[in-house]
N, C-alpha and C. Protein backbone atom coordinates (compact mmCIF):
# COMPACT_ATOMS: atom_id res chain seq x y z
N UNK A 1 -179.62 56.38 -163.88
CA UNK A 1 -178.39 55.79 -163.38
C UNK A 1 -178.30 56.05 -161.88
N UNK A 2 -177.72 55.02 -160.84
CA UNK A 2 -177.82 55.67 -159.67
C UNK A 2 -176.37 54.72 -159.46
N UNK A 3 -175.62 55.16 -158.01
CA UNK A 3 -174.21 54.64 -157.88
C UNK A 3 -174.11 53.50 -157.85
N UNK A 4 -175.28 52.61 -157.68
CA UNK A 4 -174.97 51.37 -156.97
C UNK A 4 -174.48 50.12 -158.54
N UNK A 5 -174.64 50.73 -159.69
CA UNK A 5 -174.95 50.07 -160.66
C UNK A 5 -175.35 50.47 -162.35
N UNK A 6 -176.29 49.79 -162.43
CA UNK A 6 -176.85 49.75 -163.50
C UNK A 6 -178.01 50.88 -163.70
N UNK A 7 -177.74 51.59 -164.90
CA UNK A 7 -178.72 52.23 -165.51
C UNK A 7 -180.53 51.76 -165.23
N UNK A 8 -181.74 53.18 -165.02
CA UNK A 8 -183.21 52.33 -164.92
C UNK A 8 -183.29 51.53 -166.23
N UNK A 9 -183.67 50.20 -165.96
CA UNK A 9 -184.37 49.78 -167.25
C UNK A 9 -185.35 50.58 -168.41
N UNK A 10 -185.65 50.76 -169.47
CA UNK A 10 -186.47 51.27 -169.98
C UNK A 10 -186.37 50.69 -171.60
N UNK A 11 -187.27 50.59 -172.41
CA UNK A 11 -187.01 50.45 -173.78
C UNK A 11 -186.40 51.42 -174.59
N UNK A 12 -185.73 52.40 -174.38
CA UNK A 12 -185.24 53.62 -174.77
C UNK A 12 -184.21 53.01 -174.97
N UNK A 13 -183.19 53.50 -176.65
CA UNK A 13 -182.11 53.04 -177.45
C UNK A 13 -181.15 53.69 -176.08
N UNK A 14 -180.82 53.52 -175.05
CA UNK A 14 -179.73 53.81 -174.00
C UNK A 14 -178.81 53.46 -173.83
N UNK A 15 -177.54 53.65 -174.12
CA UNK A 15 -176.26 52.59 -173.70
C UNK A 15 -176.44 52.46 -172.49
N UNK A 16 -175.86 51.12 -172.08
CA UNK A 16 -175.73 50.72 -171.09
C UNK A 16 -174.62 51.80 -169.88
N UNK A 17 -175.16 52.05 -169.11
CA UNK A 17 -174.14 52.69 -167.84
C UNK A 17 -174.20 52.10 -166.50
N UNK A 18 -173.07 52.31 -165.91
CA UNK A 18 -173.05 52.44 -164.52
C UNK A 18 -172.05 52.96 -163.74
N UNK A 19 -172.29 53.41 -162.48
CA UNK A 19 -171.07 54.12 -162.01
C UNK A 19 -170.81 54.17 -160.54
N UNK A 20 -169.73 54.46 -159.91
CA UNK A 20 -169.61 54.77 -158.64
C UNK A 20 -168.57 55.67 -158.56
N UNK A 21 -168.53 56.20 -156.86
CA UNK A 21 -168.02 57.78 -156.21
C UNK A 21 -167.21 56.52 -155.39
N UNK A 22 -165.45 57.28 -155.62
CA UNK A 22 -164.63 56.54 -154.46
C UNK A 22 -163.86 57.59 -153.81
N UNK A 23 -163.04 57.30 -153.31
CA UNK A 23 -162.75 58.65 -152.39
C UNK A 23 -161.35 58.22 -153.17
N UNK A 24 -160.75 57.11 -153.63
CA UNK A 24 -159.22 57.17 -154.17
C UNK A 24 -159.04 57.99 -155.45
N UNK A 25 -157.65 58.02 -155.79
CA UNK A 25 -157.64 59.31 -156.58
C UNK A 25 -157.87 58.85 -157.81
N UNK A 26 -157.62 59.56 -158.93
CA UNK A 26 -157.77 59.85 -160.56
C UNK A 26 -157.06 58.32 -160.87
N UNK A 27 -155.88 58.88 -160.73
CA UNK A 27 -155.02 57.96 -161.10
C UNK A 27 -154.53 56.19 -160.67
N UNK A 28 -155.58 56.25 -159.64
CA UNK A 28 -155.68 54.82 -158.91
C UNK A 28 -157.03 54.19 -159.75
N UNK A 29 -157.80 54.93 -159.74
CA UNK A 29 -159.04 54.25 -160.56
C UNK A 29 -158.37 54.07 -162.07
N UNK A 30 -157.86 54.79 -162.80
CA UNK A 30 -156.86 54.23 -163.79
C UNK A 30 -156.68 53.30 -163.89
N UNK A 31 -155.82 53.02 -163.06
CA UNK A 31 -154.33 52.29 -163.20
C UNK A 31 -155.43 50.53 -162.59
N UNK A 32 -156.74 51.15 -161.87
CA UNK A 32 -157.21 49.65 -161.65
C UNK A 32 -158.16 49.05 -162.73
N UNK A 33 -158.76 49.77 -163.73
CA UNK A 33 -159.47 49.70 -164.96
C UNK A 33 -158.52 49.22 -166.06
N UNK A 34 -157.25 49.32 -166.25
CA UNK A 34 -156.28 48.96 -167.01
C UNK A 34 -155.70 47.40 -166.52
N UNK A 35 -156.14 47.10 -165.08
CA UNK A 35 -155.41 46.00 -164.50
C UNK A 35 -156.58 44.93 -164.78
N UNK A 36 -156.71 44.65 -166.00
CA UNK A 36 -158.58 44.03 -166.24
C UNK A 36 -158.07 42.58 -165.53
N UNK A 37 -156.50 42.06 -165.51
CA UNK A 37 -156.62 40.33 -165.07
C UNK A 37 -157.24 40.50 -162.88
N UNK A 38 -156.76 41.65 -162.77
CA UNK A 38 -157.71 41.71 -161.16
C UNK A 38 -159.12 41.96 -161.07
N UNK A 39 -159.78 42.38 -161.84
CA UNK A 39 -161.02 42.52 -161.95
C UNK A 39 -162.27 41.99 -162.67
N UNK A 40 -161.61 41.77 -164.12
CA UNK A 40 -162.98 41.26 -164.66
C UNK A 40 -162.22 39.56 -165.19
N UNK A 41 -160.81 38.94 -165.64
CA UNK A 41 -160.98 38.37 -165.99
C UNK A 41 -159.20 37.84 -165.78
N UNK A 42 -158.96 36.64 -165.52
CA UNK A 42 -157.49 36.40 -165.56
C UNK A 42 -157.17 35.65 -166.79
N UNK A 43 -158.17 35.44 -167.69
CA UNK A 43 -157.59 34.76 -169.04
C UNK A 43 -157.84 36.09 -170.19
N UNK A 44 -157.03 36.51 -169.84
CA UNK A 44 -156.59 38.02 -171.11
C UNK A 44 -155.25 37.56 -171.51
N UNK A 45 -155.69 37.90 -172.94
CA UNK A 45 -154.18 37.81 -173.68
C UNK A 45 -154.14 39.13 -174.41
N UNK A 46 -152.98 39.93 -174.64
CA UNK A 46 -152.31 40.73 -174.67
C UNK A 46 -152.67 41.92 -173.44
N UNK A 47 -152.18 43.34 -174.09
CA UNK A 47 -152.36 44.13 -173.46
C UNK A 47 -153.27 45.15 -173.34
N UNK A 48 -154.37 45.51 -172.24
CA UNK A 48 -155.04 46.37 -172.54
C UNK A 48 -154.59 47.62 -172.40
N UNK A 49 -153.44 48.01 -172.19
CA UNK A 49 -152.50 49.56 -171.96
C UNK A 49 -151.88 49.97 -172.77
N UNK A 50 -151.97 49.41 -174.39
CA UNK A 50 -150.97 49.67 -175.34
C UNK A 50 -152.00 50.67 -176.30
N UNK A 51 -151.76 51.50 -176.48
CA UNK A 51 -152.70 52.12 -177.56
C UNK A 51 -152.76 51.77 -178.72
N UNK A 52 -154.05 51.71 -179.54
CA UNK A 52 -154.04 50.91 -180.78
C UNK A 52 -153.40 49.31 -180.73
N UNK A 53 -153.06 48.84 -179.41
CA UNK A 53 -153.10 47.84 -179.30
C UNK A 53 -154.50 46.49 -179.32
N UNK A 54 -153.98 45.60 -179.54
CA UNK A 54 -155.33 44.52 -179.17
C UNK A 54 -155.33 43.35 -178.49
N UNK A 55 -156.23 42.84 -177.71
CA UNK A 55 -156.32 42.34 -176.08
C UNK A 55 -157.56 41.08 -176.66
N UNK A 56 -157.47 40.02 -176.03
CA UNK A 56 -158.48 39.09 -175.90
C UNK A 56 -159.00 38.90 -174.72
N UNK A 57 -160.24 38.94 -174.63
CA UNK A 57 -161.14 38.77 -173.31
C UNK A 57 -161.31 36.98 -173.29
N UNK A 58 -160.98 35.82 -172.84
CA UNK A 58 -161.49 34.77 -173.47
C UNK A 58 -161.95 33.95 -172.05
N UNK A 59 -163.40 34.15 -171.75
CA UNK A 59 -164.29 33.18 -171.39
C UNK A 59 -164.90 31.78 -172.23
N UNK A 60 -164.37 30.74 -172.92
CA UNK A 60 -165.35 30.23 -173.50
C UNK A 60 -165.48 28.86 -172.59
N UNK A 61 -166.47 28.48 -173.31
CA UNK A 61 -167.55 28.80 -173.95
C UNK A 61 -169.11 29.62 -174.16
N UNK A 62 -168.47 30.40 -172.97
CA UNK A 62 -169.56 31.91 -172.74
C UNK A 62 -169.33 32.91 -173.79
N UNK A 63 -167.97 33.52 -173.28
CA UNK A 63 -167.81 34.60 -174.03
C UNK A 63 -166.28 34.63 -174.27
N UNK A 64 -166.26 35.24 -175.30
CA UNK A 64 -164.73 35.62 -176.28
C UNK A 64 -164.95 37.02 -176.87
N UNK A 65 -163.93 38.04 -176.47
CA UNK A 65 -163.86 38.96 -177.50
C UNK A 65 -162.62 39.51 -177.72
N UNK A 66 -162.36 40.28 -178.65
CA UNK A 66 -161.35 41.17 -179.17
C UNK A 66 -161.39 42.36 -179.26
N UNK A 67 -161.40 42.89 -178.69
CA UNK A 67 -160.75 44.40 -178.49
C UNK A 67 -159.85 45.57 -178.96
N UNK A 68 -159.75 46.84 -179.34
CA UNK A 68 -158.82 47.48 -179.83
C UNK A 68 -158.27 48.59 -178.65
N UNK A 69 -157.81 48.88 -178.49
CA UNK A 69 -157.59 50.01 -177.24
C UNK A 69 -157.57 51.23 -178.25
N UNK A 70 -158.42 52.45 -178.32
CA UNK A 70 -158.49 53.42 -178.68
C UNK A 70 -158.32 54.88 -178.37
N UNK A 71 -158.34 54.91 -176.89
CA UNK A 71 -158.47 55.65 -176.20
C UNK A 71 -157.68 55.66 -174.64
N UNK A 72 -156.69 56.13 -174.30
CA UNK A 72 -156.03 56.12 -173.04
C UNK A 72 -155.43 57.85 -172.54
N UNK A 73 -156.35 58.39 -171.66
CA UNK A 73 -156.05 59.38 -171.05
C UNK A 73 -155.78 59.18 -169.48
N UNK A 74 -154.47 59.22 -169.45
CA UNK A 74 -153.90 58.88 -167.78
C UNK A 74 -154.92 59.49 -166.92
N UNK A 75 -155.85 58.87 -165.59
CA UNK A 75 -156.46 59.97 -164.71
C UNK A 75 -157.71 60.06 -165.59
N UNK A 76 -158.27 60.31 -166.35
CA UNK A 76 -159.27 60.65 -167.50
C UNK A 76 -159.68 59.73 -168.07
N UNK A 77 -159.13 58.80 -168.54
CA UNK A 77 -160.27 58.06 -170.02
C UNK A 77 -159.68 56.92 -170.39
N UNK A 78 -160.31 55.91 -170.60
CA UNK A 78 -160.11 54.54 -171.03
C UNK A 78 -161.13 54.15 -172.33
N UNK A 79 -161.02 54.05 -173.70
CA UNK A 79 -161.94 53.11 -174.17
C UNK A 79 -161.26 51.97 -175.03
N UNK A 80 -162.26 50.95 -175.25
CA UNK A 80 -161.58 50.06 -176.29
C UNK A 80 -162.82 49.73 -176.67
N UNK A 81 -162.55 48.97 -178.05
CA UNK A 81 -163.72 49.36 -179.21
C UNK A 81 -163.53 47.26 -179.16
N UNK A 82 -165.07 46.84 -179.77
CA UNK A 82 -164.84 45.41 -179.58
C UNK A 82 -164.94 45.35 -181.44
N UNK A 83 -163.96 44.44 -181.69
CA UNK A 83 -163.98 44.12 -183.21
C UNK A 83 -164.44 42.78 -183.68
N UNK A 84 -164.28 41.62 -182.75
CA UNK A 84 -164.74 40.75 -182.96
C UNK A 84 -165.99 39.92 -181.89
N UNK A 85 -166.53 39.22 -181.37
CA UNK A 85 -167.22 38.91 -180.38
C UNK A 85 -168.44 37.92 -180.74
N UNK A 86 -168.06 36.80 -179.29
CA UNK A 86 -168.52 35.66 -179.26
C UNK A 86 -169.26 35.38 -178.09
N UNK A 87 -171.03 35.27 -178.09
CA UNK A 87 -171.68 35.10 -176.86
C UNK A 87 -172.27 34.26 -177.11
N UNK A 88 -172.32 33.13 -175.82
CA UNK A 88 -173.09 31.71 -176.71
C UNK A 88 -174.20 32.14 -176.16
N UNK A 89 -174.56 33.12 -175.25
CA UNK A 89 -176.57 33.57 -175.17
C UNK A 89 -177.09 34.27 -176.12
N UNK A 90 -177.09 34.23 -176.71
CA UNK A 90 -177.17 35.20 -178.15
C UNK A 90 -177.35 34.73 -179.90
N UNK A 91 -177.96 34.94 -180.42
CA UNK A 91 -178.21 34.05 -181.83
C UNK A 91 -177.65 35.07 -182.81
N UNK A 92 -177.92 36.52 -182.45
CA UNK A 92 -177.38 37.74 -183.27
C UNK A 92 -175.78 37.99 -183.02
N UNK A 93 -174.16 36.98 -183.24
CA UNK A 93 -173.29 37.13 -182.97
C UNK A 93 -172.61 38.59 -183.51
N UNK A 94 -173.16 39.68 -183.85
CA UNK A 94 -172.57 40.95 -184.49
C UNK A 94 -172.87 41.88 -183.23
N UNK A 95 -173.50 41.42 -182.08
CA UNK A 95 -174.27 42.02 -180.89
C UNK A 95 -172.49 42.53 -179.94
N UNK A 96 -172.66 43.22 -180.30
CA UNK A 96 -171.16 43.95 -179.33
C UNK A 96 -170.41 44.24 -180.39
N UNK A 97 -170.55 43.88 -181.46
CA UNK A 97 -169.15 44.15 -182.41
C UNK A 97 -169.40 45.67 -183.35
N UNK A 98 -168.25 46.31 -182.47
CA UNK A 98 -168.12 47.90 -182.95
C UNK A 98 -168.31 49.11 -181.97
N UNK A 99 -169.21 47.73 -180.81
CA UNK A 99 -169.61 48.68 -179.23
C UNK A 99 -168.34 49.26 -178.85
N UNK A 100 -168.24 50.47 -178.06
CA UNK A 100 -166.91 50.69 -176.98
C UNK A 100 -167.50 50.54 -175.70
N UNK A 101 -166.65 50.51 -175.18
CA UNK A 101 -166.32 50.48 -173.65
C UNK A 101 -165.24 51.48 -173.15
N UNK A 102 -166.47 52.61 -172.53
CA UNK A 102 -165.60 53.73 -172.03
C UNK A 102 -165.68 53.75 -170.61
N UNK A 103 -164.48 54.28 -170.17
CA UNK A 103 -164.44 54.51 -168.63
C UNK A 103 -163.98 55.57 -168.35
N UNK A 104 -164.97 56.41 -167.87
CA UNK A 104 -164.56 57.57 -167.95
C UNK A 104 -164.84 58.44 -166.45
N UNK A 105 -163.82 58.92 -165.60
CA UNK A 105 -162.77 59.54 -164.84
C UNK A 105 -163.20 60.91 -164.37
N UNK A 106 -164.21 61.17 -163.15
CA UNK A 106 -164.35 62.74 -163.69
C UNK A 106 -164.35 62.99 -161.50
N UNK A 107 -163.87 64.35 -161.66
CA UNK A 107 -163.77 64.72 -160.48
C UNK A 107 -165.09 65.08 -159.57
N UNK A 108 -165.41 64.32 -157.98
CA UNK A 108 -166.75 65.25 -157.59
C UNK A 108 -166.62 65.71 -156.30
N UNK A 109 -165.65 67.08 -155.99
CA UNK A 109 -165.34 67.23 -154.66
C UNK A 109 -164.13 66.67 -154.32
N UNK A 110 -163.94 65.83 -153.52
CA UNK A 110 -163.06 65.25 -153.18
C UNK A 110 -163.15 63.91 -153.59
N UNK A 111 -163.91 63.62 -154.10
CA UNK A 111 -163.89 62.39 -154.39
C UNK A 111 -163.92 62.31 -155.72
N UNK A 112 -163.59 61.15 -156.73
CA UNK A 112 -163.87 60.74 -157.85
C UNK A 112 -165.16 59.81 -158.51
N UNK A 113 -165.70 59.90 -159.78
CA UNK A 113 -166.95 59.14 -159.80
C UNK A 113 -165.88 58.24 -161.41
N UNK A 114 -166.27 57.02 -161.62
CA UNK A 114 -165.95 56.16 -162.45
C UNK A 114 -167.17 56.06 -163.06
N UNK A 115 -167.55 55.92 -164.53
CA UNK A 115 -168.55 56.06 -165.06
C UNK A 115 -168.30 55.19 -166.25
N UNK A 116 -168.96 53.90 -166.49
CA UNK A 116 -168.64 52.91 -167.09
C UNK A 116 -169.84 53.04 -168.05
N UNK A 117 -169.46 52.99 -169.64
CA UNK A 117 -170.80 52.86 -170.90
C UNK A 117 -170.26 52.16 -171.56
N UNK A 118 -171.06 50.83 -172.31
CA UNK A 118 -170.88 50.23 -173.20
C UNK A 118 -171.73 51.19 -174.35
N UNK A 119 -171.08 51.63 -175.14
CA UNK A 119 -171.91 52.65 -176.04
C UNK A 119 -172.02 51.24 -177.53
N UNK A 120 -173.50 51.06 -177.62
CA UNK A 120 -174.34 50.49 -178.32
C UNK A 120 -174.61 48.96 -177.79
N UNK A 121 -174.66 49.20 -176.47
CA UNK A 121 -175.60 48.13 -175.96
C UNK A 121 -176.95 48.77 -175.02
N UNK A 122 -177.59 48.73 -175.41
CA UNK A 122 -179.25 49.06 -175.51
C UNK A 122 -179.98 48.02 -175.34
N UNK A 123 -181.53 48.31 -174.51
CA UNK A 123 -182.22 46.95 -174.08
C UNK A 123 -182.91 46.59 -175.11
N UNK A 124 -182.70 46.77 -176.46
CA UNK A 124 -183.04 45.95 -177.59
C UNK A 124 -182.54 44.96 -177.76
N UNK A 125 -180.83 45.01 -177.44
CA UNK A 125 -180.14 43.43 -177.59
C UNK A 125 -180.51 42.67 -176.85
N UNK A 126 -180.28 41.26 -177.28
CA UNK A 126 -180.55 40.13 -176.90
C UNK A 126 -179.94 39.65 -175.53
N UNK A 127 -178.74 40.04 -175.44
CA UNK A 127 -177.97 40.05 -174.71
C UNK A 127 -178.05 41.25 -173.04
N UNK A 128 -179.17 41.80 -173.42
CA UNK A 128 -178.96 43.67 -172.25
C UNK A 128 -179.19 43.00 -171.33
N UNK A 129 -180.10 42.15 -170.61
CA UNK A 129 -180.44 41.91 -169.18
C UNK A 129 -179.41 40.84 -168.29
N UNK A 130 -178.71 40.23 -169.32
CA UNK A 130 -177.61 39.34 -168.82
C UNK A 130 -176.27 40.06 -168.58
N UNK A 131 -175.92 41.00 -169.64
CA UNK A 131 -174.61 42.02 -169.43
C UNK A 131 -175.05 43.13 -168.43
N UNK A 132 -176.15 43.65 -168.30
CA UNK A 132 -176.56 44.31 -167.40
C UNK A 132 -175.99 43.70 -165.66
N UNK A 133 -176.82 42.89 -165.55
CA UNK A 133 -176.35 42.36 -164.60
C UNK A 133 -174.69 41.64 -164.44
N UNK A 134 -174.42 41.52 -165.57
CA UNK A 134 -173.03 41.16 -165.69
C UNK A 134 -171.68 41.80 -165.29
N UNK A 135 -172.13 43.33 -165.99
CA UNK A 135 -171.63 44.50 -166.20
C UNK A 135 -171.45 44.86 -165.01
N UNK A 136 -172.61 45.04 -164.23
CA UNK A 136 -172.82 45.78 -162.73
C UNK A 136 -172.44 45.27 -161.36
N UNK A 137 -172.26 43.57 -161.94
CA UNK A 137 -171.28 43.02 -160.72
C UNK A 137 -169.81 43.16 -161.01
N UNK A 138 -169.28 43.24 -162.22
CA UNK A 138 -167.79 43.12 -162.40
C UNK A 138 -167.64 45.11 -162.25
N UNK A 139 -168.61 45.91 -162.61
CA UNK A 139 -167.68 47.43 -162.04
C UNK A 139 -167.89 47.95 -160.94
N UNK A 140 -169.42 47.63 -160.61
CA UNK A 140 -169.42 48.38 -159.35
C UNK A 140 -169.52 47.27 -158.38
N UNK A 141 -169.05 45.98 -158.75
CA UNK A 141 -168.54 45.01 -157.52
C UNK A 141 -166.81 44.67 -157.54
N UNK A 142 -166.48 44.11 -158.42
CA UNK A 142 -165.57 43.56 -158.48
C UNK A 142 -164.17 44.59 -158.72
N UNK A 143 -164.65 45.46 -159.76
CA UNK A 143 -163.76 46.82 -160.19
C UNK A 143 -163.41 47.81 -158.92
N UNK A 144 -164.76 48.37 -157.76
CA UNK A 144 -164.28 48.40 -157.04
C UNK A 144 -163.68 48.38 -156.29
N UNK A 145 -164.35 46.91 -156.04
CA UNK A 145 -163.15 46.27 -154.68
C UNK A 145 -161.75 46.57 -155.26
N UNK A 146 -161.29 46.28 -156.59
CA UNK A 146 -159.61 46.23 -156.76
C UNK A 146 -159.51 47.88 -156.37
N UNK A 147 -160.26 48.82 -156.63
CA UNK A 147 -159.86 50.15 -156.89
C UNK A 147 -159.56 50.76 -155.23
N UNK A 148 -160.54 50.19 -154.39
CA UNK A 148 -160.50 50.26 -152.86
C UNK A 148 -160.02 49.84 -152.21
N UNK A 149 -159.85 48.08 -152.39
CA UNK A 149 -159.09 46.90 -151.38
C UNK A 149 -158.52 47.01 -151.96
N UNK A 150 -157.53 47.06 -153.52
CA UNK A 150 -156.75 46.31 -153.92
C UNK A 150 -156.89 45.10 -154.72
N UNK A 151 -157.83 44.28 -154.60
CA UNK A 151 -158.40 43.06 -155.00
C UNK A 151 -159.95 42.93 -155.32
N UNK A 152 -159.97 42.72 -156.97
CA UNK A 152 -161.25 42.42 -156.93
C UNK A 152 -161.49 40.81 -157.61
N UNK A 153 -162.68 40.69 -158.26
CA UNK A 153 -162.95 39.23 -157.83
C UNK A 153 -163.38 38.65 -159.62
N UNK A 154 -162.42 38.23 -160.22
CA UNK A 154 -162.22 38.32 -161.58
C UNK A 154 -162.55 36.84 -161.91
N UNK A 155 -162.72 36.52 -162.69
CA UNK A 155 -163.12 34.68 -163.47
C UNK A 155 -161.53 34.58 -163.55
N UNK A 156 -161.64 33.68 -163.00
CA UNK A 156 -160.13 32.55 -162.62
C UNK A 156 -159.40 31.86 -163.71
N UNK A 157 -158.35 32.11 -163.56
CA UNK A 157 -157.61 31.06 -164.85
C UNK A 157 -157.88 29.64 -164.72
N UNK A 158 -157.74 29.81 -166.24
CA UNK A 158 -158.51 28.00 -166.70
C UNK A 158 -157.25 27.57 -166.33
N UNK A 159 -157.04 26.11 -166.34
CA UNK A 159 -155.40 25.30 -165.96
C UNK A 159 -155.68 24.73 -168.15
């Protein structure tokens, strides 16, 4: 894993990671990982901040998923677990379903590191080299920017 991104490639069962060091605090990287319509996507329906709540990601005809929020530690920890999921690159549609998505919050110095795993996406799936690269522009591009500028650079609402 190195900051800029994405985990080394390798055939090793690896969840997917990536991460970066910002100098803003705990609670700003939070509060911008929870704000998913600035970063990864402006067609979300419900809420991703409700615990045991459930959220729709809906790109289609790319991608669609459903989500559970499982996990919310203010400053600390974000996950949500995918329950349902729809990738039209993909022939194996069960490929994400049951994965989480953790974001997880940890102090280094003065600064903070954000550390993003899809836990059970591995470069066995069909799907690893496209979410890879997928993954690594929406956290350590787009997630950023909202967490630093304020604004990051999310797929646009459909009309």
């Amino acid at each position: 894993m190195n900051d800029f991104g994405s985990a080394a490639s390798s055939e090793a069962a690896t969840d997917f990671t990536c991460s970066f060091v910002t100098a803003k605090s705990a609670e700003a990287i939070y509060e911008g990982v929870l704000d998913v319509r600035s970063w990864w996507s402006e067609n979300i329906e419900g809420s991703p901040r409700q615990l045991g709540g459930e959220w729709v990601y809906d790109n289609l005809p790319v991608h669609h998923t459903l989500f559970r929020v499982t996990e919310l530690i203010p400053g600390k920890r974000v996950v949500w677990e995918v329950l349902k999921n729809q990738l039209s690159s993909v022939k194996d549609q069960s490929e994400w379903v049951g994965d989480r998505l953790v974001f997880e919050i940890t102090s280094e110095g003065d600064s903070n590191r954000l550390t993003f795993t899809q836990e059970g996406l591995t470069p066995a799936d069909q799907c690893y080299a496209i979410c890879d690269n997928a993954w690594t522009g929406y956290i350590a591009g787009s997630l950023r920017a909202r967490i630093e500028m304020g604004k990051g650079s999310p797929v646009t609402k459909r009309s």
